[in-house]
C-alpha atoms as a PDB file:
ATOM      1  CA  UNK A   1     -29.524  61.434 -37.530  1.00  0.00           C
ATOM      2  CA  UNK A   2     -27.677  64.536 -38.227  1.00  0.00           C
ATOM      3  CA  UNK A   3     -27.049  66.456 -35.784  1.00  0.00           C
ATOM      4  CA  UNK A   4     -26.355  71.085 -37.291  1.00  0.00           C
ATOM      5  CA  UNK A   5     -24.552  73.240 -34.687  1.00  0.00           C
ATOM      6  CA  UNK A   6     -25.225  76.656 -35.063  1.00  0.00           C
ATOM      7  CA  UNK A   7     -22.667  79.343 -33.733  1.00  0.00           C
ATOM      8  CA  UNK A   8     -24.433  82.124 -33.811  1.00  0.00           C
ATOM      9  CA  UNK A   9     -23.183  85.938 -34.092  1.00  0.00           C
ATOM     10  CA  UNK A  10     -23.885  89.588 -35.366  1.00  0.00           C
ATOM     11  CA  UNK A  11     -24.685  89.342 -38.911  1.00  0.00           C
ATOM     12  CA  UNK A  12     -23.803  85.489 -39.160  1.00  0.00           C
ATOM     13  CA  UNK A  13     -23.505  81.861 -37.932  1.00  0.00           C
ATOM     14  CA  UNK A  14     -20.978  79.035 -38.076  1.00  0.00           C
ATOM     15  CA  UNK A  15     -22.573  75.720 -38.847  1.00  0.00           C
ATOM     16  CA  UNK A  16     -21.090  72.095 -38.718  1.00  0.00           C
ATOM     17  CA  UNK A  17     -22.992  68.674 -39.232  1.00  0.00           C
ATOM     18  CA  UNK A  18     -22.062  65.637 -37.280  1.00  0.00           C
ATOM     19  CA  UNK A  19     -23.775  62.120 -37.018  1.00  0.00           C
ATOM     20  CA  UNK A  20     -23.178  60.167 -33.956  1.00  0.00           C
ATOM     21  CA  UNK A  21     -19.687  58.767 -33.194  1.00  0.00           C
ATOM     22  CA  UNK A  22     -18.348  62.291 -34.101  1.00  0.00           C
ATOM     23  CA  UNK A  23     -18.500  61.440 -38.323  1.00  0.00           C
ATOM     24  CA  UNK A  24     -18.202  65.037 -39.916  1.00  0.00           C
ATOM     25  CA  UNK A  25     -21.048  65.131 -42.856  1.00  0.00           C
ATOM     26  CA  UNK A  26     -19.995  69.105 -43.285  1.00  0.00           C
ATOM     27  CA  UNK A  27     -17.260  70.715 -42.204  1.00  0.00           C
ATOM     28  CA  UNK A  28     -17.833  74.261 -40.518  1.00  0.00           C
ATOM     29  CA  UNK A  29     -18.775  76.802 -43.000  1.00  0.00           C
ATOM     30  CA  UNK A  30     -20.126  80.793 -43.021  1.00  0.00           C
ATOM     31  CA  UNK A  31     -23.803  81.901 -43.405  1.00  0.00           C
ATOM     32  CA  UNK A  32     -24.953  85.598 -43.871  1.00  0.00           C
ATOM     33  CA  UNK A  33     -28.071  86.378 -41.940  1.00  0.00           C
ATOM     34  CA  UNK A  34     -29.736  87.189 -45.140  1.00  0.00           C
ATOM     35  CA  UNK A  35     -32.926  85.433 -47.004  1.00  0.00           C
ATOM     36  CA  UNK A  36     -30.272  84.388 -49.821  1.00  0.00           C
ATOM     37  CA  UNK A  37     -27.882  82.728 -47.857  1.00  0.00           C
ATOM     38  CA  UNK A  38     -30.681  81.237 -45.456  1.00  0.00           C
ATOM     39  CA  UNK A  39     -32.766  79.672 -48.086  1.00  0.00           C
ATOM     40  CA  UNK A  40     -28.918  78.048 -49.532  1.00  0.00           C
ATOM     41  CA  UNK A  41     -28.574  76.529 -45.958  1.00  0.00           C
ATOM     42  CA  UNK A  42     -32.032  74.717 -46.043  1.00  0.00           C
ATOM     43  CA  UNK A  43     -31.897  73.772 -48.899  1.00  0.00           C
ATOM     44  CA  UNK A  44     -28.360  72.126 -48.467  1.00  0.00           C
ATOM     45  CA  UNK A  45     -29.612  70.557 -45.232  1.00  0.00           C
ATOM     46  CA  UNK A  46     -32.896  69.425 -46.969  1.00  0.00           C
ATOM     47  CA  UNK A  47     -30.484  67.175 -48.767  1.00  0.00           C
ATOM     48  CA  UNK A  48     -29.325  65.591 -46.315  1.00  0.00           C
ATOM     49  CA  UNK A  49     -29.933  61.865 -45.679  1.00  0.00           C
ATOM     50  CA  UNK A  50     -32.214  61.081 -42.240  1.00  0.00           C
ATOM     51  CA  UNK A  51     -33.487  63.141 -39.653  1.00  0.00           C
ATOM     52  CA  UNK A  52     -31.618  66.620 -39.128  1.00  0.00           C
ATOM     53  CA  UNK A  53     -32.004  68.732 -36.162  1.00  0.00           C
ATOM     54  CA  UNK A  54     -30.279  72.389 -35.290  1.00  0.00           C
ATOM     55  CA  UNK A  55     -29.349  73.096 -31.831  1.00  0.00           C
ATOM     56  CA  UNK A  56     -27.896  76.552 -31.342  1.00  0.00           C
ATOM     57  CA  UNK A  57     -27.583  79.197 -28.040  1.00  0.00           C
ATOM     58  CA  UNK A  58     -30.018  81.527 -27.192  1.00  0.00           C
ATOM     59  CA  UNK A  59     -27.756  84.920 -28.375  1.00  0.00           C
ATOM     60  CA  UNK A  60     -29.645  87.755 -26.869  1.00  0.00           C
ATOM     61  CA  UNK A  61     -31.876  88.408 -30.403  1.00  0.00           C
ATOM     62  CA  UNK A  62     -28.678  87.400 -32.909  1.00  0.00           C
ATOM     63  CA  UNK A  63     -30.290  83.846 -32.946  1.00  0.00           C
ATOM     64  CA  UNK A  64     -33.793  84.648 -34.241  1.00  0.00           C
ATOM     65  CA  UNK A  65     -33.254  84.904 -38.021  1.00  0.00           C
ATOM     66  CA  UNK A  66     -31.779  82.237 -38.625  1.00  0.00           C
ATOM     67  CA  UNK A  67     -33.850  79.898 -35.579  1.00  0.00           C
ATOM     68  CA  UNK A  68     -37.304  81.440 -37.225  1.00  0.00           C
ATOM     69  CA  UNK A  69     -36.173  80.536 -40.812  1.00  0.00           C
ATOM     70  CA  UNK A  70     -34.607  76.842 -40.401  1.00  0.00           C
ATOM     71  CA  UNK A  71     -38.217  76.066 -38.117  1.00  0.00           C
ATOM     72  CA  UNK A  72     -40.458  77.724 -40.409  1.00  0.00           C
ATOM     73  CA  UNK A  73     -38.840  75.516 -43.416  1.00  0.00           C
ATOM     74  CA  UNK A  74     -39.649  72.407 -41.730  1.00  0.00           C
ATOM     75  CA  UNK A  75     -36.573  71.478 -39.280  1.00  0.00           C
ATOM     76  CA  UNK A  76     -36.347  70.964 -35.861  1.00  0.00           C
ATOM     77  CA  UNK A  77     -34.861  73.928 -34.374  1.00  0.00           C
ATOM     78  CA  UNK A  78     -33.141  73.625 -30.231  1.00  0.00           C
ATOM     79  CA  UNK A  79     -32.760  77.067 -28.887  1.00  0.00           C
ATOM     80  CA  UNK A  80     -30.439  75.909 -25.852  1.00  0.00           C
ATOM     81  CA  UNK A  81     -29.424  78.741 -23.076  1.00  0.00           C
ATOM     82  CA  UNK A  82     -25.705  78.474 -22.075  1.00  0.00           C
ATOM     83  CA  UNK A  83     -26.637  79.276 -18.604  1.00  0.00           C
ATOM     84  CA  UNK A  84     -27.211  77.278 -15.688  1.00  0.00           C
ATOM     85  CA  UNK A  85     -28.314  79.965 -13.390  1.00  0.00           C
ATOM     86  CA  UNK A  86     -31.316  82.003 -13.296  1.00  0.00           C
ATOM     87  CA  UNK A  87     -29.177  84.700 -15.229  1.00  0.00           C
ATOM     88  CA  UNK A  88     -30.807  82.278 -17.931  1.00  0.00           C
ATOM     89  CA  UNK A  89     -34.091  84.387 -17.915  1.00  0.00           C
ATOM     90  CA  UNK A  90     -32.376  86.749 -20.209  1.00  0.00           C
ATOM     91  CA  UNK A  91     -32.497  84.529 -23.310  1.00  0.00           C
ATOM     92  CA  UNK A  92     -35.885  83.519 -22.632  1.00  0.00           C
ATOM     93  CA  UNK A  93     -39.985  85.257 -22.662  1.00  0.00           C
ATOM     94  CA  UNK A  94     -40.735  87.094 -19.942  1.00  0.00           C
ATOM     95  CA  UNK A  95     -43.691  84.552 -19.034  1.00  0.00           C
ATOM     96  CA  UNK A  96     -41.401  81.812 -19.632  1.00  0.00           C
ATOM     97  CA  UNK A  97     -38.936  83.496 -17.240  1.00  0.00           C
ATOM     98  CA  UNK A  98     -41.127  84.456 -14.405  1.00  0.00           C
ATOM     99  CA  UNK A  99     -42.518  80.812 -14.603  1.00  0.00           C
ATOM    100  CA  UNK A 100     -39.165  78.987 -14.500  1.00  0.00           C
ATOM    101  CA  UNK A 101     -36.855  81.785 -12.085  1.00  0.00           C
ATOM    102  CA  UNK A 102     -35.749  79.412  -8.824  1.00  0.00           C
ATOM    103  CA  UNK A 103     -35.743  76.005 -10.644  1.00  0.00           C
ATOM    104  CA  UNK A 104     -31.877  76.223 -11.369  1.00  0.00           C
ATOM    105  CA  UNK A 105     -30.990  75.973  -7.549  1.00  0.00           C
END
């Protein structure tokens, strides 16, 4: 399996791709939040040999291009909040939120 991490920012990510017992398939490289740049990234991870998921943090709305993109081409996307606290609400729908608020006692 390989596993993408996604460090997302304004404008752009990092992204690295391990396999298990820490083997670096691609060292960290930039993406532009752009269709161009987006559509280079799957396709390079299309490539790839096995299963490939992307885990990245929930970024306020920074996240969304590039989350929307890699699921709508086909991979399994992780949006992961970096909070353990009901502060975690923020990164999440307002449903969503309301539903899970308390369960991080």
């Amino acid at each position: 399996m390989n596993c993408v991490g996604v460090d997302v920012s304004k404008g752009k990510s990092m992204i690295a791709v391990m396999r298990p017992l820490g083997e670096l398939v691609i060292p960290p490289f930039e993406v532009a939040h752009n269709d161009a740049e987006l559509r280079k990234l799957s396709r390079l991870l299309g490539d790839l040999d096995g299963e490939t998921r992307v885990v990245m943090e929930a970024t306020g709305n920074y996240h969304l291009p590039v989350a929307s993109f890699l699921c709508d081409s086909g991979f399994y996307v992780s949006v992961v909040c970096g909070h353990s606290c009901p502060a975690c609400h923020l990164a999440t729908p307002p449903k969503m939120a309301q539903k899970n608020r308390g369960s991080y006692s």
